[in-house]
Protein backbone atom coordinates (compact mmCIF):
# COMPACT_ATOMS: atom_id res chain seq x y z
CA UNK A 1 116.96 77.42 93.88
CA UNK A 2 114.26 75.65 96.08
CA UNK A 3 111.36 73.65 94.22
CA UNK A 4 108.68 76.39 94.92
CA UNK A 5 109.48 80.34 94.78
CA UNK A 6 107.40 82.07 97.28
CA UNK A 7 105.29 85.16 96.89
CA UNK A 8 103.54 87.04 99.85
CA UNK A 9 100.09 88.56 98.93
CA UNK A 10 98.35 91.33 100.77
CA UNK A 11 94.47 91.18 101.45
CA UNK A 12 93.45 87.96 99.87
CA UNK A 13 89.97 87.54 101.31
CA UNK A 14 88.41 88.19 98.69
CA UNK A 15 88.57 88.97 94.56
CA UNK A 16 92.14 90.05 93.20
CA UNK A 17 93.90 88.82 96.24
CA UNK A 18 92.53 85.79 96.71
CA UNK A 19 92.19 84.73 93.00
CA UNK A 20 95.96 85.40 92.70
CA UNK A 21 96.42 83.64 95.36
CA UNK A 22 94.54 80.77 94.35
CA UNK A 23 96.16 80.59 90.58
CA UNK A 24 99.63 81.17 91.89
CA UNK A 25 99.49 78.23 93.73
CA UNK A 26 98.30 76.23 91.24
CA UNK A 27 100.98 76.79 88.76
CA UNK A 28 103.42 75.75 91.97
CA UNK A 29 104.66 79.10 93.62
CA UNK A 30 104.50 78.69 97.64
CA UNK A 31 101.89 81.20 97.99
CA UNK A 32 101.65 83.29 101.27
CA UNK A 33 97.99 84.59 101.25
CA UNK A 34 97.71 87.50 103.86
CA UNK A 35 94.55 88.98 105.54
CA UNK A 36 93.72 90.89 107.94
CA UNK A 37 91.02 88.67 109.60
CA UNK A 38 91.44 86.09 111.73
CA UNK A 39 87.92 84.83 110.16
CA UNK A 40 89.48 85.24 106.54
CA UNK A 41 92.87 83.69 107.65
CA UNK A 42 90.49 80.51 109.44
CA UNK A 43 88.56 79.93 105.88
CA UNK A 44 91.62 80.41 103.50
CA UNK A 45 93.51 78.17 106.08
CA UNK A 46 90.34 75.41 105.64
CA UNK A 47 90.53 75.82 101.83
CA UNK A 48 94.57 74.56 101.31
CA UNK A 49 95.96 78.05 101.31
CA UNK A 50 98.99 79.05 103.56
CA UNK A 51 97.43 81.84 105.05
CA UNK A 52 98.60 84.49 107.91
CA UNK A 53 97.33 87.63 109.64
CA UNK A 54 98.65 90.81 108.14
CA UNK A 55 97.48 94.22 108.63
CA UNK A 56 98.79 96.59 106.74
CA UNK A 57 97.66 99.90 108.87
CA UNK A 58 99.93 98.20 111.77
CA UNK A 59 103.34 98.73 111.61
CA UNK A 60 103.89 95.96 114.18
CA UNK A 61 101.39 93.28 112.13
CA UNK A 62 103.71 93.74 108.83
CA UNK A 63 106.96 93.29 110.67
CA UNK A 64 105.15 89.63 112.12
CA UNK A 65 103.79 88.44 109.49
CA UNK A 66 107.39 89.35 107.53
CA UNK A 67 109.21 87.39 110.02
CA UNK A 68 106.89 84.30 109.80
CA UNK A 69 106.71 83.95 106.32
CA UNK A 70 110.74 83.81 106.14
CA UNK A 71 110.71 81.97 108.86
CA UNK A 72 108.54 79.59 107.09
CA UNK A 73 110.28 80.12 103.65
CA UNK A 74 113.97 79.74 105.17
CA UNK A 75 114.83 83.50 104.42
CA UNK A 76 113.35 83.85 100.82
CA UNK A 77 110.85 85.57 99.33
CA UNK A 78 110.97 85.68 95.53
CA UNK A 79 107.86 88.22 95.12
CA UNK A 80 105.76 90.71 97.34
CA UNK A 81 101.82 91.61 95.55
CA UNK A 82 101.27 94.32 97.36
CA UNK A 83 97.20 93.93 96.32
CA UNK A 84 95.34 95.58 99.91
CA UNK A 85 93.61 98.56 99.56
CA UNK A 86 89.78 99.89 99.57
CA UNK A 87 88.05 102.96 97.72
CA UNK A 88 86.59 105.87 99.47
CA UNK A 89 83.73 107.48 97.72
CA UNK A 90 83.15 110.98 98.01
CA UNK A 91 83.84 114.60 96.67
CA UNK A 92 86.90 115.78 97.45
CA UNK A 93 85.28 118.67 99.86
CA UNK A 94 83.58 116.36 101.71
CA UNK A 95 86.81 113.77 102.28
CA UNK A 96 87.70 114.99 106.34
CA UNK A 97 91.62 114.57 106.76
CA UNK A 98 91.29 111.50 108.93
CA UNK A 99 89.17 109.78 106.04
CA UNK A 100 91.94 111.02 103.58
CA UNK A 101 94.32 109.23 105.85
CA UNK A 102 93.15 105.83 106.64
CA UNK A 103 93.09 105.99 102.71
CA UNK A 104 96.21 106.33 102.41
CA UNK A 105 97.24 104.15 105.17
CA UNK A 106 96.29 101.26 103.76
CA UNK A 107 96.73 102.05 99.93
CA UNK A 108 100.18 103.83 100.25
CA UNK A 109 101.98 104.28 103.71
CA UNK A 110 101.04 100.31 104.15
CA UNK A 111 102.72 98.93 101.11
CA UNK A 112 105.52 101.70 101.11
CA UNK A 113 106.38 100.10 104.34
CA UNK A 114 106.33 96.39 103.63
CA UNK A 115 108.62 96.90 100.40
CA UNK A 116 111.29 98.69 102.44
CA UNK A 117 111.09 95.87 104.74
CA UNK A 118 111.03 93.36 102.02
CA UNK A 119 113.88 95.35 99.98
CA UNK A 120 117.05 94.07 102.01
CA UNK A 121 115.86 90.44 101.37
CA UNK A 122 115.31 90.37 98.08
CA UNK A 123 118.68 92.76 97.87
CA UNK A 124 120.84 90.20 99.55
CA UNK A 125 119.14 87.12 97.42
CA UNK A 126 120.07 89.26 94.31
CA UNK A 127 116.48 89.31 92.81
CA UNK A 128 112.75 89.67 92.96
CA UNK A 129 109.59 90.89 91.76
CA UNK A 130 107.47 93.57 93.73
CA UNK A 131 103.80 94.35 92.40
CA UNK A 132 101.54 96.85 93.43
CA UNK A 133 97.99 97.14 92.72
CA UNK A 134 97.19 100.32 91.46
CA UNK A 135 93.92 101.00 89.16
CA UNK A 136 92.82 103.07 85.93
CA UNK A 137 92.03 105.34 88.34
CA UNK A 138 96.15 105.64 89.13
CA UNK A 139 96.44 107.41 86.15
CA UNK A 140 92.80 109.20 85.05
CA UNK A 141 91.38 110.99 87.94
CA UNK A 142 87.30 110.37 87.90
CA UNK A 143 84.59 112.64 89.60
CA UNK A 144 83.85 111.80 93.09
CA UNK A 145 86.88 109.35 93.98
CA UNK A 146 89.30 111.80 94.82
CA UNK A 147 90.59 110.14 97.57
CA UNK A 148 90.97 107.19 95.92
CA UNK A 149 92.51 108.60 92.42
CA UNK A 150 94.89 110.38 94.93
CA UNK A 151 96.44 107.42 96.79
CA UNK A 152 96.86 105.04 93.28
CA UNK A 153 98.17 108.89 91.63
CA UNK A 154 100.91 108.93 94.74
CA UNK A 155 101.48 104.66 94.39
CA UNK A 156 102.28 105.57 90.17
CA UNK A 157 104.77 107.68 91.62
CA UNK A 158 106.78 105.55 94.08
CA UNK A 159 106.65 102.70 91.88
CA UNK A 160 108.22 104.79 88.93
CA UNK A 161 110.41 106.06 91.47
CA UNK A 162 111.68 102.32 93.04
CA UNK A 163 111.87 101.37 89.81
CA UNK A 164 114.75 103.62 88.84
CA UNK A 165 116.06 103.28 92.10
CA UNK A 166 116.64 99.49 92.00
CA UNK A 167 117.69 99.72 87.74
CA UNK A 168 120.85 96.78 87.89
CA UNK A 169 119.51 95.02 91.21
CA UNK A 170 117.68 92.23 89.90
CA UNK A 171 114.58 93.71 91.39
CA UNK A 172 111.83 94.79 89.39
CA UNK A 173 108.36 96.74 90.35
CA UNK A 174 105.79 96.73 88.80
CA UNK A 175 102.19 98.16 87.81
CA UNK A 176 98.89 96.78 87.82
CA UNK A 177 96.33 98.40 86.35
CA UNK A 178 93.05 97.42 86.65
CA UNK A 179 89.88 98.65 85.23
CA UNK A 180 86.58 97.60 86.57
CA UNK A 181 86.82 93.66 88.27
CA UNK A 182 84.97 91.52 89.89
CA UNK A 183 85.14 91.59 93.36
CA UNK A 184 83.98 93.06 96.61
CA UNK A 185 85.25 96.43 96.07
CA UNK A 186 81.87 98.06 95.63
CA UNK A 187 79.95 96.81 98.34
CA UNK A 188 83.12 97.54 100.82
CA UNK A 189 83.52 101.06 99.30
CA UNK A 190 79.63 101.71 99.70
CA UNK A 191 80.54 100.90 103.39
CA UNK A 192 83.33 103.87 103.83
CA UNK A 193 80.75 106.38 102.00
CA UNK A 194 77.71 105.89 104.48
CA UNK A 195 80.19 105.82 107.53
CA UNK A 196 82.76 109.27 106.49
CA UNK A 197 80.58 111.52 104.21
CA UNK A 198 77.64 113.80 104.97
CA UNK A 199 75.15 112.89 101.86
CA UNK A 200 72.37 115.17 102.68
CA UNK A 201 74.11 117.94 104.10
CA UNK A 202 76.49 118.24 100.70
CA UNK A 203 76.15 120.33 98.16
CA UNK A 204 77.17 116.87 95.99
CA UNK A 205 73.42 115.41 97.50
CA UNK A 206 71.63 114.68 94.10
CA UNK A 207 74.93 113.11 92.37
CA UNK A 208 75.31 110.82 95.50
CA UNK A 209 72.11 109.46 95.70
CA UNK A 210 72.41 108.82 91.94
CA UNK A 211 76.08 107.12 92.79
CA UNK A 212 74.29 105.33 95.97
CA UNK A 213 72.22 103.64 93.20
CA UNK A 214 74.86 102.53 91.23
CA UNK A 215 76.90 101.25 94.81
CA UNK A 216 74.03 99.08 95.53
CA UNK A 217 73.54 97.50 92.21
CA UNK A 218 73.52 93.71 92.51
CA UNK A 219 76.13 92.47 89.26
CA UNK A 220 78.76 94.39 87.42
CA UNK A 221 78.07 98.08 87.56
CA UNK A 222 80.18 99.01 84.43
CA UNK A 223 80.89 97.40 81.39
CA UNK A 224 83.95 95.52 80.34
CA UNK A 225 84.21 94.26 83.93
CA UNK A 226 86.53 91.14 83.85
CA UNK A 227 86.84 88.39 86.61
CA UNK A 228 89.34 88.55 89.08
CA UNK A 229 91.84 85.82 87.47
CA UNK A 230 92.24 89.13 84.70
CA UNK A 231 94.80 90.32 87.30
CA UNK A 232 96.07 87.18 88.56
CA UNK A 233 97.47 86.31 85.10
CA UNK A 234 99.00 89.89 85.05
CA UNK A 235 100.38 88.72 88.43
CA UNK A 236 101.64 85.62 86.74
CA UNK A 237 103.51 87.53 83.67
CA UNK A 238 104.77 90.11 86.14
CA UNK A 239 106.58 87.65 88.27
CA UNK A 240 107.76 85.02 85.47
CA UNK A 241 108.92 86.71 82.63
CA UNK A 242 112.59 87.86 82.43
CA UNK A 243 111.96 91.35 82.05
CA UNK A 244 108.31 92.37 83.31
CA UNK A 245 107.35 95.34 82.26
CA UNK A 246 106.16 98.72 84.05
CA UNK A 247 102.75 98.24 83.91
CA UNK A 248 100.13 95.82 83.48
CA UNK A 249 96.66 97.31 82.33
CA UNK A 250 94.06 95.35 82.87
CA UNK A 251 90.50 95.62 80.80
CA UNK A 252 89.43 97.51 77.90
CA UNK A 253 88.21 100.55 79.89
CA UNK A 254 91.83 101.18 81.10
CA UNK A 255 93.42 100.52 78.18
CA UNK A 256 91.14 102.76 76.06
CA UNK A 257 91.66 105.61 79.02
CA UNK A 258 95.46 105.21 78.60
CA UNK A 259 95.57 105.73 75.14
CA UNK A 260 93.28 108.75 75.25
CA UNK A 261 95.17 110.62 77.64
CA UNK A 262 98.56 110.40 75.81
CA UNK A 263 96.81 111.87 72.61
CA UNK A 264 93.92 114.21 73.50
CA UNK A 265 94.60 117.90 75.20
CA UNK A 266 93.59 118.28 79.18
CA UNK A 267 89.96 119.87 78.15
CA UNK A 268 89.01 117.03 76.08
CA UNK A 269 90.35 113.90 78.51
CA UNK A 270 88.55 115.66 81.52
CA UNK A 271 85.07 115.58 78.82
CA UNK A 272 86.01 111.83 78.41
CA UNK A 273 86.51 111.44 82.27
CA UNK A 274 83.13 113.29 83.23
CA UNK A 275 81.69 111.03 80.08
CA UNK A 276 82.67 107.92 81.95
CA UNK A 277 81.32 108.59 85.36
């Protein structure tokens, strides 16, 4: 084994990513801090990280930056934190199909496509770690996020998939499951809402402007919300201990959410899950 294990980390430029990044590196992994910026790549560059262009939505961009980051690593890659992906607010009627697919373009088609290309490394090396960042919202479905709850529902199911698939490999996927973070998820999500959905023409109007409030808020817009390093340390477990485990849930809302929906019937979760909006 070389001195530093590597890890390559999707969209680091800014909160989860980039705190992983930023921890990882400090407890000595060789930490490969993608972005899909040239800006972002410039300014982690400038700040000690080893950073590279990597867009997940390009097919071409994945199989690059792949290349240079074994080229760089002399063939290795002992983990893949597959942690890119943005929210798209809106009802579910008011989601058009090519909003519905950039969504899942860059939350599941993206990293689906980067494992498999990461897979045959890690197969021939005889281990490795593979992360995916999924959300509370991966498992409880929340008004208004449908989108959203549908690409981290579909993730759940190809990482419990892979993970029976690669059972005796040395490989092992795994879960995160965060709650609500710090980071720059809201004000990038407000973004997507403005640009793909039709606020005053819905029949949703009065509930949006109320969520519009809550998108603009300056500071943590629920409670509980943790800092970023939360789910870098999850990271960190996930990717040193000899057998990680499924999933990682991070912060007390997700946690609480999990337990509820293994105990209470359907009618009373979806009252919790309205409750919590």
């Amino acid at each position: 084994m070389h001195a530093h294990p590597c890890i390559l980390i999707t969209g680091c430029s800014s909160g989860i990513g980039y705190h992983t990044a930023k921890l990882l590196q400090q407890r000595g992994w060789r930490v490969f801090a993608s972005c899909r910026s040239a800006d972002d790549v410039a300014r982690l560059q400038a700040e000690g990280l080893e950073s590279l262009p990597l867009d997940v939505c390009d097919s071409a961009s994945i199989q690059q930056a792949l290349a240079e980051v074994l080229r760089r690593s002399g063939g290795r890659l002992d983990a893949l934190f597959n942690n890119a992906g943005f929210g798209q607010p809106g009802a579910v009627e008011d989601i058009s199909r090519q909003a519905m697919r950039e969504q899942f373009e860059t939350n599941l088609f993206g990293p689906w496509e980067l494992t498999n290309a990461v897979l045959p490394i890690m197969r021939a090396q005889g281990h490795g770690r593979i992360i995916y960042n999924s959300s509370i919202l991966g498992f409880a479905a929340m008004r208004w996020r449908g989108a959203y709850n549908a690409s981290k529902f579909a993730m759940e199911g190809l990482c419990d998939t892979l993970r029976q698939e690669l059972h005796g490999t040395g490989i092992f996927v795994s879960l995160v499951e965060p709650g609500p973070i710090e980071s720059r998820f809201r004000p990038n999500a407000l973004q997507r809402f403005l640009k793909n959905v039709d606020v005053t023409g819905s029949v949703h109007r009065e509930e949006y402007e109320r969520q519009l409030v809550r998108l603009k808020k300056e500071g943590h817009a629920a409670p509980f919300t943790l800092p970023a390093t939360a789910v870098a340390e999850a990271v960190w477990r996930a990717i040193t201990v000899a057998r990680p485990a499924a999933r990682y849930r991070v912060t007390t809302p997700t946690k609480l959410f999990w337990f509820l929906r293994r105990v209470l019937p359907t009618r009373a979760f979806d009252w919790a899950l309205r409750k919590a909006v």
